[in-house]
Protein backbone atom coordinates (compact mmCIF):
# COMPACT_ATOMS: atom_id res chain seq x y z
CA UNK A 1 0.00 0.00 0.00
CA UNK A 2 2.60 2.60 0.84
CA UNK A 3 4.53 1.85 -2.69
CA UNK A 4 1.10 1.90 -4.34
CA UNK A 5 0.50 5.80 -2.90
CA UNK A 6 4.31 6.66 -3.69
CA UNK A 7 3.21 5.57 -7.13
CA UNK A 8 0.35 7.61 -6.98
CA UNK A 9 2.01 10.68 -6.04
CA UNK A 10 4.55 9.92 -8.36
CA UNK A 11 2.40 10.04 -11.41
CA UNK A 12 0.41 12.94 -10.18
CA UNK A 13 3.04 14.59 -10.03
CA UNK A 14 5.25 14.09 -13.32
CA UNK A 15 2.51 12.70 -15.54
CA UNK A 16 2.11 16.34 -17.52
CA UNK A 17 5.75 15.77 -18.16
CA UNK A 18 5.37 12.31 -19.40
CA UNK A 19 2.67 13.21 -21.35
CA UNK A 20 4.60 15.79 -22.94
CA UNK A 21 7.64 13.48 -23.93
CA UNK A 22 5.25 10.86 -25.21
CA UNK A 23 3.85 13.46 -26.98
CA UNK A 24 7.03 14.34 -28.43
CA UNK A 25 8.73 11.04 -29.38
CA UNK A 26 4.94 10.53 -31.20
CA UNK A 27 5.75 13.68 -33.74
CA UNK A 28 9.38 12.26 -34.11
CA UNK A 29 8.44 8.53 -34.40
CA UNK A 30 5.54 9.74 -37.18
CA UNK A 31 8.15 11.95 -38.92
CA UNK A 32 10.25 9.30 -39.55
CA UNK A 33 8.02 6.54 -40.54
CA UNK A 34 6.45 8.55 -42.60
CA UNK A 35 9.43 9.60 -44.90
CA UNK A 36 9.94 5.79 -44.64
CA UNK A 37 6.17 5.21 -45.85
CA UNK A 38 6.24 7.64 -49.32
CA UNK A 39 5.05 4.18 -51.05
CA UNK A 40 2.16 3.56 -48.98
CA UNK A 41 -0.25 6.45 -48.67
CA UNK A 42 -2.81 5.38 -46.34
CA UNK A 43 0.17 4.63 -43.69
CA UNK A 44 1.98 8.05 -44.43
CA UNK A 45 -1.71 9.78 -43.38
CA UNK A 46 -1.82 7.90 -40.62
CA UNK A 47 1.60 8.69 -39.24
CA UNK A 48 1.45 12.19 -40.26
CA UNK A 49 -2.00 11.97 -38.22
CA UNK A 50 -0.29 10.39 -35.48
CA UNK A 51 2.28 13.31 -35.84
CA UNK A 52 -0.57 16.04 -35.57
CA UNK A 53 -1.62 13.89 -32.17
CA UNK A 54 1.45 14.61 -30.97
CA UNK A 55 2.10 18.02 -31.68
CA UNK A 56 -1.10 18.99 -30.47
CA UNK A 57 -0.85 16.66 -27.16
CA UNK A 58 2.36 18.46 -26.69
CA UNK A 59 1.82 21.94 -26.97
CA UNK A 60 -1.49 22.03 -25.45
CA UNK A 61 0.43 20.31 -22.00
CA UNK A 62 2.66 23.33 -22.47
CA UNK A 63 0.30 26.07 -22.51
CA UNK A 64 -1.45 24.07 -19.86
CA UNK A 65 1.94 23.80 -17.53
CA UNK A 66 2.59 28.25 -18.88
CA UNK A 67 -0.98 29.07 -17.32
CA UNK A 68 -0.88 26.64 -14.03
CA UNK A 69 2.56 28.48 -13.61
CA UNK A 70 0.71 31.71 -14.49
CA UNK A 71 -1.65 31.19 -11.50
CA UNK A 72 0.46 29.87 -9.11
CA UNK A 73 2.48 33.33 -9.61
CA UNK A 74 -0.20 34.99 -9.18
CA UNK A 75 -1.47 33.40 -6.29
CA UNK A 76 1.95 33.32 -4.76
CA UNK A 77 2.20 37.20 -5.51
CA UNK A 78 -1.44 37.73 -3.90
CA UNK A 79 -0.08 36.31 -0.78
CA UNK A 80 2.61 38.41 -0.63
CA UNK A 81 0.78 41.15 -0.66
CA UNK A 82 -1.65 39.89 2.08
CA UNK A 83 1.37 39.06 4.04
CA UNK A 84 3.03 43.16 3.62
CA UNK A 85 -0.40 44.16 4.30
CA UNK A 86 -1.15 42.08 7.51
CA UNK A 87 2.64 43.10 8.44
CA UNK A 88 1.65 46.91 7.59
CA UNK A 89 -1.35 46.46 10.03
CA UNK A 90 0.60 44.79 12.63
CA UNK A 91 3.31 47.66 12.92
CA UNK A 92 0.49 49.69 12.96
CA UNK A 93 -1.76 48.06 15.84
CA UNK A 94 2.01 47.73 17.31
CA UNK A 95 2.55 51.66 17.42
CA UNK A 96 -0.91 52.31 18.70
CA UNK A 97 -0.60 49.73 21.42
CA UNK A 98 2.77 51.60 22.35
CA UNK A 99 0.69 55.09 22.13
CA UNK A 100 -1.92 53.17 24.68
CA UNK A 101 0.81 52.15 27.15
CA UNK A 102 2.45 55.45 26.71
CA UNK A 103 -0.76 57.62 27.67
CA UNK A 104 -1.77 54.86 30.64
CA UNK A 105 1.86 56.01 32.27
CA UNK A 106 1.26 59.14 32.03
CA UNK A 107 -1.94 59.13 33.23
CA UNK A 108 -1.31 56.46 36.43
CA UNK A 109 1.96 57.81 37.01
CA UNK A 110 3.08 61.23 35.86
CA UNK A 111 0.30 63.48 36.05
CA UNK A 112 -0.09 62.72 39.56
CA UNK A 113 3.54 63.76 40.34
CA UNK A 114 3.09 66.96 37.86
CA UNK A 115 0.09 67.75 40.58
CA UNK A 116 2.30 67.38 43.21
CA UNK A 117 5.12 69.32 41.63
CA UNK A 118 2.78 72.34 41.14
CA UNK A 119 2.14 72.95 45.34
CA UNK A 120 5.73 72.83 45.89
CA UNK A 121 6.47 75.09 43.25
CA UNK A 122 4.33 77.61 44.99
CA UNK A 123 4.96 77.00 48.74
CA UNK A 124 6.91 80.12 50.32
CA UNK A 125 8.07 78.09 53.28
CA UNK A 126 10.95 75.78 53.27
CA UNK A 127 9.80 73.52 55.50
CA UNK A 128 6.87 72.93 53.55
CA UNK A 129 9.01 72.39 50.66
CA UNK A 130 10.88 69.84 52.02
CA UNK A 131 8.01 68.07 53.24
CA UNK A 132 6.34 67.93 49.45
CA UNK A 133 9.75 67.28 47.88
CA UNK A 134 10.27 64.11 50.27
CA UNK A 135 6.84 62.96 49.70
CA UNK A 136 7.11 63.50 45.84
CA UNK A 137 10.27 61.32 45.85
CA UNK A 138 8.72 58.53 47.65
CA UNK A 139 5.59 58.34 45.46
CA UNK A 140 7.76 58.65 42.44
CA UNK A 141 9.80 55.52 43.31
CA UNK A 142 6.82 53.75 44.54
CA UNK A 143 4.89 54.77 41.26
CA UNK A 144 7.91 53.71 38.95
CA UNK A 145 7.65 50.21 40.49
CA UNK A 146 4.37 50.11 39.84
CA UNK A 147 4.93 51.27 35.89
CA UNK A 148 7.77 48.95 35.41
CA UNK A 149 5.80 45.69 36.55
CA UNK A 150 4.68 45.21 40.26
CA UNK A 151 4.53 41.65 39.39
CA UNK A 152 8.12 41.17 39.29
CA UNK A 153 9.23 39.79 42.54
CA UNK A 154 11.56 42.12 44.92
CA UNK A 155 11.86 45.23 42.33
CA UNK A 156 13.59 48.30 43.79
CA UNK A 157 13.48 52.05 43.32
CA UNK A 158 16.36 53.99 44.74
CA UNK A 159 17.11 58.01 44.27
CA UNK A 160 20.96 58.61 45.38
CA UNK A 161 21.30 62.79 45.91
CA UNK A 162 24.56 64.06 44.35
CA UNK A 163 26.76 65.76 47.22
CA UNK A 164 29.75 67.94 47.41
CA UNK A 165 31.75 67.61 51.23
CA UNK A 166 33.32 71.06 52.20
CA UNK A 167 36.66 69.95 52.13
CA UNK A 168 38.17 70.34 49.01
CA UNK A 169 39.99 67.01 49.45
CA UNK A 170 37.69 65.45 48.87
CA UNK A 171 35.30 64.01 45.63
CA UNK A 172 31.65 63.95 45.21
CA UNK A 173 29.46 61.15 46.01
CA UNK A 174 26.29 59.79 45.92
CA UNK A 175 24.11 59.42 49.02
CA UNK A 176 21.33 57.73 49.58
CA UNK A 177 18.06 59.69 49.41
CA UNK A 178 15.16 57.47 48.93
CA UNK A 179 14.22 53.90 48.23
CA UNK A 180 11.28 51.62 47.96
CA UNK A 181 13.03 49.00 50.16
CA UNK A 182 16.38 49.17 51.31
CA UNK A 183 18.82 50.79 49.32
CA UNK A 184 21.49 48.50 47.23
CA UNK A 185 24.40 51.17 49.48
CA UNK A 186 24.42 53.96 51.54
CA UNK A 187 27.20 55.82 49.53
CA UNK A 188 28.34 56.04 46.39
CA UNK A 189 32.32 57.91 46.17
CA UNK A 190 32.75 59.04 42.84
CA UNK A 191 36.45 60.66 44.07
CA UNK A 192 38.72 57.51 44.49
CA UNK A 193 39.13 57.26 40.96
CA UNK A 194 37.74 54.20 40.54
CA UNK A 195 36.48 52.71 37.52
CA UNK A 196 32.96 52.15 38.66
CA UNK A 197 33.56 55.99 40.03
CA UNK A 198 34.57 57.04 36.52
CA UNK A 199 31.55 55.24 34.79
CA UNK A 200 29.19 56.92 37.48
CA UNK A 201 30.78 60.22 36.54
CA UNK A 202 30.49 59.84 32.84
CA UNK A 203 26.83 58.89 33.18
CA UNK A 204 26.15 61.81 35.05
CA UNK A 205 28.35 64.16 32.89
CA UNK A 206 26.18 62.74 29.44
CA UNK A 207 22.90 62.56 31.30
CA UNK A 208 22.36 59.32 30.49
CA UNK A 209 21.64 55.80 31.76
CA UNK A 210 23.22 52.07 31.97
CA UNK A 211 21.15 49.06 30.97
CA UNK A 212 22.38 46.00 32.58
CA UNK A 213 20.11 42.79 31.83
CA UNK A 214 22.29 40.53 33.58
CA UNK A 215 25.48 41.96 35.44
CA UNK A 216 26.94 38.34 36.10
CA UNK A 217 26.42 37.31 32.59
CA UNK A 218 27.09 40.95 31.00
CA UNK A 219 28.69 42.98 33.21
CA UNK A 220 29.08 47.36 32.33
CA UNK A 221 31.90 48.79 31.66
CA UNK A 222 33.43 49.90 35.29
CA UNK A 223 31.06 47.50 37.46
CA UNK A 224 32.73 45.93 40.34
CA UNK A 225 31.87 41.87 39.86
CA UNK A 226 33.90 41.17 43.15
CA UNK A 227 31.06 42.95 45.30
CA UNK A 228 28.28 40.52 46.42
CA UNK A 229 24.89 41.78 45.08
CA UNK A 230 21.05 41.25 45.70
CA UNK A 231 19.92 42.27 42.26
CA UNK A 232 21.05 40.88 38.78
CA UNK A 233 19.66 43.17 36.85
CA UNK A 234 19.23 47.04 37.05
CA UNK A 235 18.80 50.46 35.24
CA UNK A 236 20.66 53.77 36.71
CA UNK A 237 19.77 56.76 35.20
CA UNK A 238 20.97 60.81 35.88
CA UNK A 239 18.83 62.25 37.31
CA UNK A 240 18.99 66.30 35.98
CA UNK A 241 16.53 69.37 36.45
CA UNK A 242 17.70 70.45 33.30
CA UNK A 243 20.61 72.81 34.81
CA UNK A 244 22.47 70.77 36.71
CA UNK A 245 22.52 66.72 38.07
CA UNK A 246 20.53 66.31 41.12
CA UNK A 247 21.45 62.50 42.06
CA UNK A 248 21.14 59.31 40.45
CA UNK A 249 18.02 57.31 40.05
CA UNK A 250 18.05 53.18 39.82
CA UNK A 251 15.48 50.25 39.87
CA UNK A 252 17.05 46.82 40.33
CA UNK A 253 15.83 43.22 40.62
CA UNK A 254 17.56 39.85 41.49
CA UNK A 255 15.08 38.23 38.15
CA UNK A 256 17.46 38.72 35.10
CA UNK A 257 15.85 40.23 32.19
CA UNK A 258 12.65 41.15 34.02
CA UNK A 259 13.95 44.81 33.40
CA UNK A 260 14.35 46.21 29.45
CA UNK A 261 15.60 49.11 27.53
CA UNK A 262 12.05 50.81 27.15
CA UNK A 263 11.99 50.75 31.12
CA UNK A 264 15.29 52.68 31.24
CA UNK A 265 12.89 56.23 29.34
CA UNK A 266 10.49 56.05 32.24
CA UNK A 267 13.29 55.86 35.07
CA UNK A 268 15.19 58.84 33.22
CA UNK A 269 11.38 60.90 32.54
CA UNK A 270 10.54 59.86 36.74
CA UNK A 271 14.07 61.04 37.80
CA UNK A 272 13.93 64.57 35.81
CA UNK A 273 10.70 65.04 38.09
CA UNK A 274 12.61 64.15 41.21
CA UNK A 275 15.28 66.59 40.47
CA UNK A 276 13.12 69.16 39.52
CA UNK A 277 11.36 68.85 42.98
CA UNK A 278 14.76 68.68 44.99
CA UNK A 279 16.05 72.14 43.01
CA UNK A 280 12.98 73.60 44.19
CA UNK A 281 13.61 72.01 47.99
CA UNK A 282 17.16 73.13 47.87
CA UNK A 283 15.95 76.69 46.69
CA UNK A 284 18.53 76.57 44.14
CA UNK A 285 18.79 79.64 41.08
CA UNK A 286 20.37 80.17 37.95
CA UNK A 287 23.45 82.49 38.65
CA UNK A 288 24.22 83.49 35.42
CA UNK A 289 20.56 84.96 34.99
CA UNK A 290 21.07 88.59 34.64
């Protein structure tokens, strides 16, 4: 049974072809019995007959193999358009869905810190500012956990404040302002000319952020690997007003690859906010207004 459906498939496959051979060795087999038959006249008509046969079995499998190729082009063409249209639609439902995400941050997350930004803009008294500044930093953090994914299991927020000591001996660092749990350190020295110091500084110079899906598997440029850690994966971000850099904002989580690149333009949008609020706070002005 299983050569007898080979078979099958065999034929169904090539028998246009081997009807187009026998079709062919027909017009040569009548052609030459023919010129072989002058003396006989009823056999040369039926040979040149059996020659017409032929011909016609021939070409007609031809044109019948041109069109089925003709259609199958066309049908094959047809379906790539379908496909570039379906693909045109799916970039598009792609781009709306981002427009959709986009407007639900905004409107779960940042509007409600732009409301809180707009008291502290107007307070007079400096307690009062710090007050609103501290609890605008601690929703922030709490509200850019909840943006990111609250599903993922143990995900941090942190805001380090950027601080100059008095003595000129020594270098900036990073201290601990804020955090949704307990902060990854207390300090961060960016004067001991370190490399991790140095790729702190040159974030914060740039106003930029590192992306680190895995810091075991993929460590940055400058990270300390020696350092035990409870996170694997993290985003740190500068964290500017616009004028100068406030601190440094993270979010970290010991699940690799539960954090991504997109995450990394919500901790940078959140941390603008917080630095905004803490030049306010600090009462700070532009001194080369005139």
């Amino acid at each position: 049974m299983q050569k007898l459906h080979e078979a099958v498939e065999f034929f169904g496959r090539w028998w246009k072809t081997f009807l187009t051979i026998v079709g062919a060795v027909m017009v040569f087999i009548a052609g030459f019995f023919a010129f072989l038959g002058e003396d006989d006249p009823a056999l040369r008509g039926w040979l040149i007959a059996l020659g017409l046969v032929g011909t016609g079995l021939a070409v007609t499998l031809s044109v019948s193999e041109t069109r089925t190729t003709h259609r199958k082009i066309v049908a094959l063409t047809a379906d790539l358009d379908r496909e570039k249209t379906n693909a045109a639609q799916a970039v598009e439902d792609a781009k709306r869905e981002g427009r959709e995400e986009f407007l639900l941050v905004v409107d779960f997350a940042i509007r409600p810190l732009l409301e809180k930004l707009g008291p502290l803009v107007r307070s007079r008294w400096a307690a009062t500012r710090i007050n609103l500044a501290t609890e605008l930093k601690q929703t922030a953090l709490s509200a850019l956990k909840e943006v990111i994914d609250p599903s993922v299991p143990r995900l941090r927020a942190n805001y380090f404040k950027l601080k100059y000591p008095p003595s000129q001996d020594q270098g900036p660092y990073l201290q601990d302002a804020a955090s949704t749990a307990t902060a990854p350190r207390d300090r961060f020295d960016l004067g001991n000319k370190s490399s991790e110091s140095d790729a702190i500084l040159e974030m914060l110079a740039k106003n930029a952020y590192i992306f680190t899906p895995d810091w075991v598997t993929d460590p940055p440029a400058g990270f300390d690997t020696t350092r035990e850690r409870s996170y694997r994966t993290f985003i740190s971000a500068a964290a500017s007003d616009g004028m100068d850099v406030d601190g440094m904002i993270s979010v970290d989580s010991p699940e690799s690859g539960s954090l991504s690149e997109a995450d990394a333009v919500v901790v940078q949008l959140v941390g603008t906010i917080i630095a905004i609020s803490e030049a306010v706070r600090d009462n700070k002005r532009n001194d080369t207004e005139v």
